[in-house]
N, C-alpha and C. Protein backbone atom coordinates (compact mmCIF):
# COMPACT_ATOMS: atom_id res chain seq x y z
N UNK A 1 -53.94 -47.94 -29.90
CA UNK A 1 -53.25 -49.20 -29.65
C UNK A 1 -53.49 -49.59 -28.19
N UNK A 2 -54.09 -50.90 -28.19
CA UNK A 2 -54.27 -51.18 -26.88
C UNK A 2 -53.08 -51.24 -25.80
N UNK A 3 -52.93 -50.73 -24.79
CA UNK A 3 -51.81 -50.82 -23.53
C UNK A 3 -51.02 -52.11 -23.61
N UNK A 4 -51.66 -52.91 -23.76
CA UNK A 4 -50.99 -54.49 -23.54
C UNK A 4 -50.48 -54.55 -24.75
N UNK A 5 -50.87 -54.51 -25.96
CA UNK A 5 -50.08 -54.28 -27.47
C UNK A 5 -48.70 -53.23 -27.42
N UNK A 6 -49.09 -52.34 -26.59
CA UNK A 6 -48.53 -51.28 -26.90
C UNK A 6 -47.05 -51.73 -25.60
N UNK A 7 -46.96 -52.27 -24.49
CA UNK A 7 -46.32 -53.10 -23.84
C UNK A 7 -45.82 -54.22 -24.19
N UNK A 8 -46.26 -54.73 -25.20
CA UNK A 8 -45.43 -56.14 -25.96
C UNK A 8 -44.45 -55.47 -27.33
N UNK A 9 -44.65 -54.68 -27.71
CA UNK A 9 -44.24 -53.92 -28.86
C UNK A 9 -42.57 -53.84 -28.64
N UNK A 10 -41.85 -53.19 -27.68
CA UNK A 10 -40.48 -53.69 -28.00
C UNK A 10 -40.08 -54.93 -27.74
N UNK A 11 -40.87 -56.17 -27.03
CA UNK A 11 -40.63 -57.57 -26.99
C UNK A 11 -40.51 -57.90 -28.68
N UNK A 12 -41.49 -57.49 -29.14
CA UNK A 12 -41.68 -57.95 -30.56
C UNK A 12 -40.66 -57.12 -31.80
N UNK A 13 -40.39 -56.38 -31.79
CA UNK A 13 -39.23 -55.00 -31.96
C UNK A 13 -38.03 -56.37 -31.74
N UNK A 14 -37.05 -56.59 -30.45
CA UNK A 14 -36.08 -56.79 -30.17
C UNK A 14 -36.21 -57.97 -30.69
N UNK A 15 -37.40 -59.14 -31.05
CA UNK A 15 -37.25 -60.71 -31.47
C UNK A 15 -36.77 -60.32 -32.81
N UNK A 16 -37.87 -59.56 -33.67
CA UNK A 16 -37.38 -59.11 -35.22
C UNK A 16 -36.27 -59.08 -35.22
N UNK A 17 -34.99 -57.92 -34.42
CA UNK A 17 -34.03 -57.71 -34.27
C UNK A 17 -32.95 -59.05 -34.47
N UNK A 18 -33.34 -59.67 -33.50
CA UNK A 18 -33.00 -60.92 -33.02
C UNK A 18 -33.06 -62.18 -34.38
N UNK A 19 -34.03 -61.76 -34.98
CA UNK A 19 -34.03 -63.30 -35.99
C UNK A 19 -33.39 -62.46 -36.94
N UNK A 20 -32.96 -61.18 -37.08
CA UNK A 20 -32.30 -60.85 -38.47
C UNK A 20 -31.00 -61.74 -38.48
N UNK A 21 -30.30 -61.70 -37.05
CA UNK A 21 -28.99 -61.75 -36.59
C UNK A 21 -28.15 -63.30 -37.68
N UNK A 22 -29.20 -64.43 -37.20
CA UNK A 22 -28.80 -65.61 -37.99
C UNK A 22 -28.40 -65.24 -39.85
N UNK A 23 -29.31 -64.26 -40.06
CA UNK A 23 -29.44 -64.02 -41.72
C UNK A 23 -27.93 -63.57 -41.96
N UNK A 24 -27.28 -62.27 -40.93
CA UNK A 24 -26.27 -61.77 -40.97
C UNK A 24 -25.36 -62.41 -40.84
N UNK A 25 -24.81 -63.84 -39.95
CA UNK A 25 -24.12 -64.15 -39.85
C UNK A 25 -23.98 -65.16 -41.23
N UNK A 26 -24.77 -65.87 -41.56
CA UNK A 26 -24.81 -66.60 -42.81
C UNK A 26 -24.64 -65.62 -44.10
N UNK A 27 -25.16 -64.61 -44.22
CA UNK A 27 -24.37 -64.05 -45.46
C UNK A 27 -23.29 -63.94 -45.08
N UNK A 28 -23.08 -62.63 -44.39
CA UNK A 28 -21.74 -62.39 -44.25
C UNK A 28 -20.49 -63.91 -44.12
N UNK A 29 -20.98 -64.55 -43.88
CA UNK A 29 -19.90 -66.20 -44.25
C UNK A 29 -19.58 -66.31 -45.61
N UNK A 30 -20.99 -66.16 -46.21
CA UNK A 30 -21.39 -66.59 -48.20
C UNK A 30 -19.83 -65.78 -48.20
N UNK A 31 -20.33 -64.14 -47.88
CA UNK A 31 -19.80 -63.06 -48.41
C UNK A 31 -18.43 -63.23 -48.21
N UNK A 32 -17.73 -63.83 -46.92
CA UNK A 32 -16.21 -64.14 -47.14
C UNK A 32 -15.84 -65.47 -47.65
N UNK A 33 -16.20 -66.36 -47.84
CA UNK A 33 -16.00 -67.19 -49.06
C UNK A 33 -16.00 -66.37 -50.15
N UNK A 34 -17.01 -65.74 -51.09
CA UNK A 34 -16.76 -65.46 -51.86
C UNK A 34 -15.37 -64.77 -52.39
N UNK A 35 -15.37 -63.73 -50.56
CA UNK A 35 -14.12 -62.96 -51.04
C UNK A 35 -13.05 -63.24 -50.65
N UNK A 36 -12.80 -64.43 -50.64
CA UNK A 36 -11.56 -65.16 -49.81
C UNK A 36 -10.89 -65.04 -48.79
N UNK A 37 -11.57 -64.23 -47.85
CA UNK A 37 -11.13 -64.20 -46.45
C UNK A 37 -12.11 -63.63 -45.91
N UNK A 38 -12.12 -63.92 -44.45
CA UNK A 38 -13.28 -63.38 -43.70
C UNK A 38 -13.26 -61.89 -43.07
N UNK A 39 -11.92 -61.21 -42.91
CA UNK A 39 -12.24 -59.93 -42.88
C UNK A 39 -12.07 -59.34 -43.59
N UNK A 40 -12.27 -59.69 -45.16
CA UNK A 40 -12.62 -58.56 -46.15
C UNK A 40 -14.40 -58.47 -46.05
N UNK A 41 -14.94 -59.48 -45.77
CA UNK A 41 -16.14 -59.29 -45.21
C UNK A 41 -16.82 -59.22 -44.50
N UNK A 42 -16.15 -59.32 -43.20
CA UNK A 42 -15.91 -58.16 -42.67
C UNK A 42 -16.05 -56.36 -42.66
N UNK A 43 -15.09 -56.05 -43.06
CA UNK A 43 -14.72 -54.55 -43.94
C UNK A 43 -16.25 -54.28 -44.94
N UNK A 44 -16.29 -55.17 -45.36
CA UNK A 44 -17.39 -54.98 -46.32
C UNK A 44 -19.49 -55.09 -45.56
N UNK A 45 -18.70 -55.78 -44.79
CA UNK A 45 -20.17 -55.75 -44.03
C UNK A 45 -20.65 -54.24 -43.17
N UNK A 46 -19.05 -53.94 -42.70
CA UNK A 46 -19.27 -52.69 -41.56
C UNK A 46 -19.04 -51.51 -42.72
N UNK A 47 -18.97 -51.69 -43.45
CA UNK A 47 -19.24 -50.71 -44.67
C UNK A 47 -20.63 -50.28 -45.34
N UNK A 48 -21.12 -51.54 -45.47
CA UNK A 48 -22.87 -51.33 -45.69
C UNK A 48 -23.63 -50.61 -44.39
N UNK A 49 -23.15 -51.14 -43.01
CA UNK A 49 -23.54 -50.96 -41.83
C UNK A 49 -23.54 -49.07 -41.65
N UNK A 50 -21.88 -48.58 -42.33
CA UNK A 50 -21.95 -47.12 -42.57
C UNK A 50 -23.25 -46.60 -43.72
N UNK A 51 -23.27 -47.05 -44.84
CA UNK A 51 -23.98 -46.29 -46.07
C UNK A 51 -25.56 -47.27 -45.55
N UNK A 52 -25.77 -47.41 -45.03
CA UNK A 52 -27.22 -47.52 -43.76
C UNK A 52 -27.33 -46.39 -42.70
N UNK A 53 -26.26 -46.27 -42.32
CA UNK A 53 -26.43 -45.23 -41.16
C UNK A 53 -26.09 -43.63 -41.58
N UNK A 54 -25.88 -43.80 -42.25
CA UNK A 54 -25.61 -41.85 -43.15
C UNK A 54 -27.19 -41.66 -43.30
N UNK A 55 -27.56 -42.27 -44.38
CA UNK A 55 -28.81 -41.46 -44.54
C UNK A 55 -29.78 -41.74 -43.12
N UNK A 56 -30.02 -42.69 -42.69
CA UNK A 56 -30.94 -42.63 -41.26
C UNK A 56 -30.70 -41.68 -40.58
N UNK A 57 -29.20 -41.07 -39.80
CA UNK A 57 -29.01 -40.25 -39.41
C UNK A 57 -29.38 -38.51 -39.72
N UNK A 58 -29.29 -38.62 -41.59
CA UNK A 58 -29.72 -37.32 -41.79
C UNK A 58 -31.18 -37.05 -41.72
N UNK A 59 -31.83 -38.49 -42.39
CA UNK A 59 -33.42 -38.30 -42.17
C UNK A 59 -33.54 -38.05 -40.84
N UNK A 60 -33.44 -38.02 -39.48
CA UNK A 60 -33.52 -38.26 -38.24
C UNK A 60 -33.40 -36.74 -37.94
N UNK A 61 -32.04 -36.09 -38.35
CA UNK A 61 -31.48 -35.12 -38.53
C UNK A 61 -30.95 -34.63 -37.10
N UNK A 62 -30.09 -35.88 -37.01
CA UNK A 62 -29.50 -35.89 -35.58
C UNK A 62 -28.32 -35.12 -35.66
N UNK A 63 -28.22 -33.85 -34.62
CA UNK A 63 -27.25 -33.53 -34.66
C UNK A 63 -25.74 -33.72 -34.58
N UNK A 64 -24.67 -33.29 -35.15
CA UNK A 64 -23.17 -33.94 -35.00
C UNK A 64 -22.53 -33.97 -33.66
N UNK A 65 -21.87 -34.87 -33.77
CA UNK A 65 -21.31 -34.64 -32.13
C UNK A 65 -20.54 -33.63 -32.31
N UNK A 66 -20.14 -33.02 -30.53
CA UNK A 66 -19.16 -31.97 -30.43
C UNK A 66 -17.33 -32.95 -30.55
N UNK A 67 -16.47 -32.50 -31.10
CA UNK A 67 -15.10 -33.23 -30.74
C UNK A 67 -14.88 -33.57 -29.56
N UNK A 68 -15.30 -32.33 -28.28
CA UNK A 68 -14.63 -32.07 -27.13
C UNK A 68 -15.85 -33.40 -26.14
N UNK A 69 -16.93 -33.91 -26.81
CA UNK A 69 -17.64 -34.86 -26.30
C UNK A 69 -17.49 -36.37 -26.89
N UNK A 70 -16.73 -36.81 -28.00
CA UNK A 70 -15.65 -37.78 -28.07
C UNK A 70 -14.27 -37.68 -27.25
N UNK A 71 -14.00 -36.39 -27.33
CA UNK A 71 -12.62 -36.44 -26.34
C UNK A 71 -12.49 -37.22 -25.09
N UNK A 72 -13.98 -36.74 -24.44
CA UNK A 72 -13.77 -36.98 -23.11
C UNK A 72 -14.62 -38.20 -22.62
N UNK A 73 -15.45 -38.67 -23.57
CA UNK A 73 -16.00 -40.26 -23.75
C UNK A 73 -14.84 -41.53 -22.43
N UNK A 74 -15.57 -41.82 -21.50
CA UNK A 74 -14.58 -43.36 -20.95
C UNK A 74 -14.31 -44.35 -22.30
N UNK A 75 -13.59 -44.40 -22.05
CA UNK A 75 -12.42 -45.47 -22.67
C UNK A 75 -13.43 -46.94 -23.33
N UNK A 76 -14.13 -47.03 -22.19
CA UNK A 76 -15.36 -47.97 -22.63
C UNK A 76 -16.52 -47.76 -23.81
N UNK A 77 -16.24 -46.98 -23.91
CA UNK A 77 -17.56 -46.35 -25.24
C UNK A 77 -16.93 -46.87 -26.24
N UNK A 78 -15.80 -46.66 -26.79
CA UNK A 78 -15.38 -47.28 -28.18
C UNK A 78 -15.41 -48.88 -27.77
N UNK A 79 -16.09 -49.46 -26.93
CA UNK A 79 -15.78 -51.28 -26.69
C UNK A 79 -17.02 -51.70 -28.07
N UNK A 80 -17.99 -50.82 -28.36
CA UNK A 80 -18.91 -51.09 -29.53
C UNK A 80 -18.47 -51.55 -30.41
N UNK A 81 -17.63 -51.00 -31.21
CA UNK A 81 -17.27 -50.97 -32.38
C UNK A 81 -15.73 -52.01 -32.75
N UNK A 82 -15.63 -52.42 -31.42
CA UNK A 82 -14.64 -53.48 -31.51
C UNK A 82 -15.56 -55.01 -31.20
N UNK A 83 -16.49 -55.04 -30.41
CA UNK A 83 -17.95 -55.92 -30.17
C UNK A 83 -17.94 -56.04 -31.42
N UNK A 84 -18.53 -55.31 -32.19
CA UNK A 84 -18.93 -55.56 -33.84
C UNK A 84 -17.83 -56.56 -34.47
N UNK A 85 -16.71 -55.69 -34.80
CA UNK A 85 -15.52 -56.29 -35.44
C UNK A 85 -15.17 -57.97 -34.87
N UNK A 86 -15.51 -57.95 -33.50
CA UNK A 86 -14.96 -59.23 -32.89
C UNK A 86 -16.35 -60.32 -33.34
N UNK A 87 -17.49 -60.33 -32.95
CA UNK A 87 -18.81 -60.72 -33.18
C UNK A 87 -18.97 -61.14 -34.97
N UNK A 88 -18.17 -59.71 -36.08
CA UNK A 88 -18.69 -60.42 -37.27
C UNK A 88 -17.64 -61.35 -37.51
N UNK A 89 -16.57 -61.15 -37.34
CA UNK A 89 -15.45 -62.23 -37.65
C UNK A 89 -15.58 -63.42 -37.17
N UNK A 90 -15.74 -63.66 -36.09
CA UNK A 90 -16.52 -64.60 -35.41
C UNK A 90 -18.04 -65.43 -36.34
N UNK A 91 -18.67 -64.97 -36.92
CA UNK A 91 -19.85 -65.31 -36.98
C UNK A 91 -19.38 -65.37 -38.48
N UNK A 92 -18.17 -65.04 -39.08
CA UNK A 92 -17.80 -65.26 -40.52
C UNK A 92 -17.55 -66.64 -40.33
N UNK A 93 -16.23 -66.66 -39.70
CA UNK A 93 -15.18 -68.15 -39.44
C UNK A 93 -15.90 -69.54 -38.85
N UNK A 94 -17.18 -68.97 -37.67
CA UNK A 94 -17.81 -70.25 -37.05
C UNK A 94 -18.46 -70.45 -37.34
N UNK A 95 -19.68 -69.68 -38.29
CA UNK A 95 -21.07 -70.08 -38.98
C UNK A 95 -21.03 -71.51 -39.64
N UNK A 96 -19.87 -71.35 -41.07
CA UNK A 96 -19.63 -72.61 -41.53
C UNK A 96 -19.35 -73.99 -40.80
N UNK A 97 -18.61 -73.86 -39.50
CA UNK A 97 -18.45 -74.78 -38.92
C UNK A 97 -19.67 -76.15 -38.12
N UNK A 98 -19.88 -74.03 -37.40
CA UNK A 98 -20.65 -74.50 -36.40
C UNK A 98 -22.48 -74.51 -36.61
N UNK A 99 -22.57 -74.21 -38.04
CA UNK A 99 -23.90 -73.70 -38.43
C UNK A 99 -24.52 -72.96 -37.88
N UNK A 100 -25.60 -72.02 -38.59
CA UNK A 100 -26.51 -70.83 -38.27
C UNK A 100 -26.92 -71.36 -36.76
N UNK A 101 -27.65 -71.96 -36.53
CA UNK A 101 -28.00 -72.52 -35.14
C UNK A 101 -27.08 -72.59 -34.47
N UNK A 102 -26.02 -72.94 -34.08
CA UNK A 102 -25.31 -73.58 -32.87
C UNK A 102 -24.55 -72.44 -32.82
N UNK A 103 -24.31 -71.43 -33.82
CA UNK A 103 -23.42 -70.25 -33.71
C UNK A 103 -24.29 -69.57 -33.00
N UNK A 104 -25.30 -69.38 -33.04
CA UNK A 104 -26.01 -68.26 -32.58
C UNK A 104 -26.62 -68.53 -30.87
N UNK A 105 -27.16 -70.24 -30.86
CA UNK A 105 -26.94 -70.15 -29.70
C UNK A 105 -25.89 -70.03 -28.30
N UNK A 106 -24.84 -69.96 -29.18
CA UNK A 106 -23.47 -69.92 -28.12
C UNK A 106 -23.54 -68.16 -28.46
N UNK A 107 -23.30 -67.42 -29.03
CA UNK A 107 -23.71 -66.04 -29.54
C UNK A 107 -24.88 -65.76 -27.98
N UNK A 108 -26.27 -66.11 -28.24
CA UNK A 108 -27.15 -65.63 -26.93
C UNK A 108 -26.35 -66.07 -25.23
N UNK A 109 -25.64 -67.34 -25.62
CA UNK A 109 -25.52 -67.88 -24.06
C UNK A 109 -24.39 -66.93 -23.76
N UNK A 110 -23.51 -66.31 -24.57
CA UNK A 110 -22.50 -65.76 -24.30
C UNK A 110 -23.00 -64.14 -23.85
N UNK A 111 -23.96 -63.83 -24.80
CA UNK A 111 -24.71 -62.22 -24.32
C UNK A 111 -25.26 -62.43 -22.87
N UNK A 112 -26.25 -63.39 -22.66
CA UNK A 112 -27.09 -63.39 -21.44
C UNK A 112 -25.50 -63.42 -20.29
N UNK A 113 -24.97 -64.17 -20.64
CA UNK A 113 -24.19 -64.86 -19.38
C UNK A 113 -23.12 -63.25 -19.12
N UNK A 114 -22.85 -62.54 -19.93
CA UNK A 114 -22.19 -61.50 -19.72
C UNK A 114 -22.94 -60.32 -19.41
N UNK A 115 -24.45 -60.46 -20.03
CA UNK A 115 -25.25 -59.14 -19.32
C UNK A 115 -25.40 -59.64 -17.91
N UNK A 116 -25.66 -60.88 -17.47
CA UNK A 116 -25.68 -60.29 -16.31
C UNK A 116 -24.59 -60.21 -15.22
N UNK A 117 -23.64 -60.32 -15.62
CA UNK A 117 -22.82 -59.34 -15.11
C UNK A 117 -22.71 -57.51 -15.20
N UNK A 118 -23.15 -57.30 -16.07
CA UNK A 118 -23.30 -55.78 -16.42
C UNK A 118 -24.61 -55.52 -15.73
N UNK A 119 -25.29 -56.48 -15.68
CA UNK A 119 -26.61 -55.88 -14.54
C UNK A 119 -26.11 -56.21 -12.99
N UNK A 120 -25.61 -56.84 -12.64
CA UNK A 120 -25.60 -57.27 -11.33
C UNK A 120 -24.25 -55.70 -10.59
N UNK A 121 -23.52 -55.65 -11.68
CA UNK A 121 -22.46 -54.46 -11.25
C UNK A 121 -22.70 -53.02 -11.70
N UNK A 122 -23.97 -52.93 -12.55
CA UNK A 122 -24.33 -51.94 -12.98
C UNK A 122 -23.39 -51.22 -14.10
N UNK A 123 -22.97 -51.88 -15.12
CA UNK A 123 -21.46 -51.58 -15.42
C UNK A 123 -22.21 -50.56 -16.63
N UNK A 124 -21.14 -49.68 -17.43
CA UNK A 124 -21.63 -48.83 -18.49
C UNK A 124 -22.65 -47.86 -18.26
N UNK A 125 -22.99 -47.80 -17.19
CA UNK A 125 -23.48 -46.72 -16.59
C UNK A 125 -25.12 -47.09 -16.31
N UNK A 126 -25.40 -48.42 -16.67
CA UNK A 126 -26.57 -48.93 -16.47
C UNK A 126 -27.14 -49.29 -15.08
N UNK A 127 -28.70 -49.27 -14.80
CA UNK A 127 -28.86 -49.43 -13.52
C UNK A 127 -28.43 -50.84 -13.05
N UNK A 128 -28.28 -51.39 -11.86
CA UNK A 128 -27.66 -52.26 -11.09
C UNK A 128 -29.05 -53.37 -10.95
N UNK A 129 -29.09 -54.35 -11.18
CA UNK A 129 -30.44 -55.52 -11.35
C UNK A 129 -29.60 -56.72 -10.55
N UNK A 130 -29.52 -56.83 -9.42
CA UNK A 130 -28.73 -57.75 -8.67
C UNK A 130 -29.43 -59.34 -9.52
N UNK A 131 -28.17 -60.03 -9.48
CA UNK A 131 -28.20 -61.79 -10.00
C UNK A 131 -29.24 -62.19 -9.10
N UNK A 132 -29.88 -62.95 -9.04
CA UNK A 132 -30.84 -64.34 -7.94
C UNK A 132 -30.93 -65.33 -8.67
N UNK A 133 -31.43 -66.52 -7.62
CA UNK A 133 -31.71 -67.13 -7.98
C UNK A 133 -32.29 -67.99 -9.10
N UNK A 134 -33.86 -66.91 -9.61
CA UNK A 134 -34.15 -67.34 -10.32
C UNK A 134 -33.50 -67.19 -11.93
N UNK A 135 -32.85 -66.20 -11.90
CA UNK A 135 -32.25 -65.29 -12.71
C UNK A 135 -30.83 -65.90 -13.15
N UNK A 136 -30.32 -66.90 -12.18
CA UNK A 136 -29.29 -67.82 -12.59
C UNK A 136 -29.79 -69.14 -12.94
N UNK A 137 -31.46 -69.29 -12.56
CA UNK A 137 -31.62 -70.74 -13.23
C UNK A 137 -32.20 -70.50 -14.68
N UNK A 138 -32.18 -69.03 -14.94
CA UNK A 138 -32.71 -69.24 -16.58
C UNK A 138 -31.47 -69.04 -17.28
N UNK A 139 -30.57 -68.80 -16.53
CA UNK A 139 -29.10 -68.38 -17.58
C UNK A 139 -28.66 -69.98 -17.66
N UNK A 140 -28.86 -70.93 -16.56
CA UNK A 140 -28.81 -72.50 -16.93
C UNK A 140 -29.33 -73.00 -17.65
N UNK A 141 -30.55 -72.33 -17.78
CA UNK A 141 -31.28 -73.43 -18.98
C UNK A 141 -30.81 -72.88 -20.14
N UNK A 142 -30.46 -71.95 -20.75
CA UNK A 142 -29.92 -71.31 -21.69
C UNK A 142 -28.40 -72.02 -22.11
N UNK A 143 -27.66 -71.83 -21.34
CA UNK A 143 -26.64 -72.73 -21.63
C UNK A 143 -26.76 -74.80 -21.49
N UNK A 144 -27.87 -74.64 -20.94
CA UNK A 144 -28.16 -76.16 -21.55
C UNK A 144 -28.63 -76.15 -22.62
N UNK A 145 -29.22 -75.65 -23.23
CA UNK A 145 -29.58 -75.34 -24.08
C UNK A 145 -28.73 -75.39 -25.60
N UNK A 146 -27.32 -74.73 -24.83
CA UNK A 146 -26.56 -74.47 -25.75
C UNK A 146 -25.70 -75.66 -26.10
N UNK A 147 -25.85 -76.27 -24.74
CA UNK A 147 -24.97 -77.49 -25.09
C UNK A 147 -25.59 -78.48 -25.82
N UNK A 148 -27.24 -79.09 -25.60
CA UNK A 148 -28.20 -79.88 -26.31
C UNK A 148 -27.89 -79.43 -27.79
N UNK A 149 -27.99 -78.38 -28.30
CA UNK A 149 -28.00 -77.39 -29.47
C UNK A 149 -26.53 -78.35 -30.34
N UNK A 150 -25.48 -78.24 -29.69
CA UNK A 150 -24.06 -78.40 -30.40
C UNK A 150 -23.81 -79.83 -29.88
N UNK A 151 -24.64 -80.22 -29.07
CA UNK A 151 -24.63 -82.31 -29.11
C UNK A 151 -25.43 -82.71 -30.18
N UNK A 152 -26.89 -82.05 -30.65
CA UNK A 152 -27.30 -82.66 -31.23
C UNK A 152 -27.29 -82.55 -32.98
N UNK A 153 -26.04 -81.27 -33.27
CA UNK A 153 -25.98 -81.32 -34.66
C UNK A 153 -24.05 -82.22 -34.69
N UNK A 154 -23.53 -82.73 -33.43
CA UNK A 154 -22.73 -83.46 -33.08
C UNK A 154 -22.16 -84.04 -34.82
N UNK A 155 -21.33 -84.80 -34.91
CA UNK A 155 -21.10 -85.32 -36.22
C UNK A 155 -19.68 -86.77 -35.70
């Protein structure tokens, strides 16, 4: 694999990632309509999300954690799994509203605009990528972006 292929490869990895996201939020909507409220599907989404991750884990054959290395986990480590819970409910209740598009771009403007805060303070134990200039004029165009996005499906 050529170097430069082989250097674009998690760009192309994280977009895949990235375009599943719209699919998820639009079922999972179908899926609480169907089931008459949005955190039963909810419950039901982070349920598939488990019987996905059992077998990957055993194929992988990653070992179990120790108790005494959840014990002593910062307080911040469980913020994941409440991210999830907050993010699908969210993306249940506003999809319909706000449609696949306009949900998702307020979804990115809201990630970018909060990573970089986690880069600029180094937060979660990540290295420290100080804000600049240029680095605040792409988080502008992004949230212009977001606003063009939800003016122009306007009603």
């Amino acid at each position: 694999m050529p170097a430069s292929l082989f250097a674009a490869l998690p760009l192309l990895i994280a977009l895949l990632a990235g375009a599943a996201v719209p699919f998820q939020a639009g079922s999972n909507a179908a899926l609480g309509r169907m089931l008459g409220h949005p955190l039963w599907a909810a419950g039901v989404s982070l349920l598939v999300s488990l019987l996905m991750l059992v077998p990957a884990l055993l194929l992988m054959r990653a070992p179990l954690p120790q108790v005494q290395q959840l014990a002593h986990a910062p307080w911040w480590t469980w913020f994941g799994g409440v991210a999830g819970v907050l993010y699908i409910t969210a993306a249940l209740v506003l999809t319909p509203r706000l449609g696949a598009a306009g949900f998702i771009v307020c979804v990115v403007a809201g990630q970018v605009l909060s990573s970089l805060l986690i880069d600029q303070f180094g937060l979660m134990g990540l290295p420290e990528r100080p804000v600049n200039l240029l680095r605040l004029a792409g988080v502008g165009m992004i949230v212009i972006g977001m606003i063009v996005v939800q003016w122009g499906t306007a009603r």
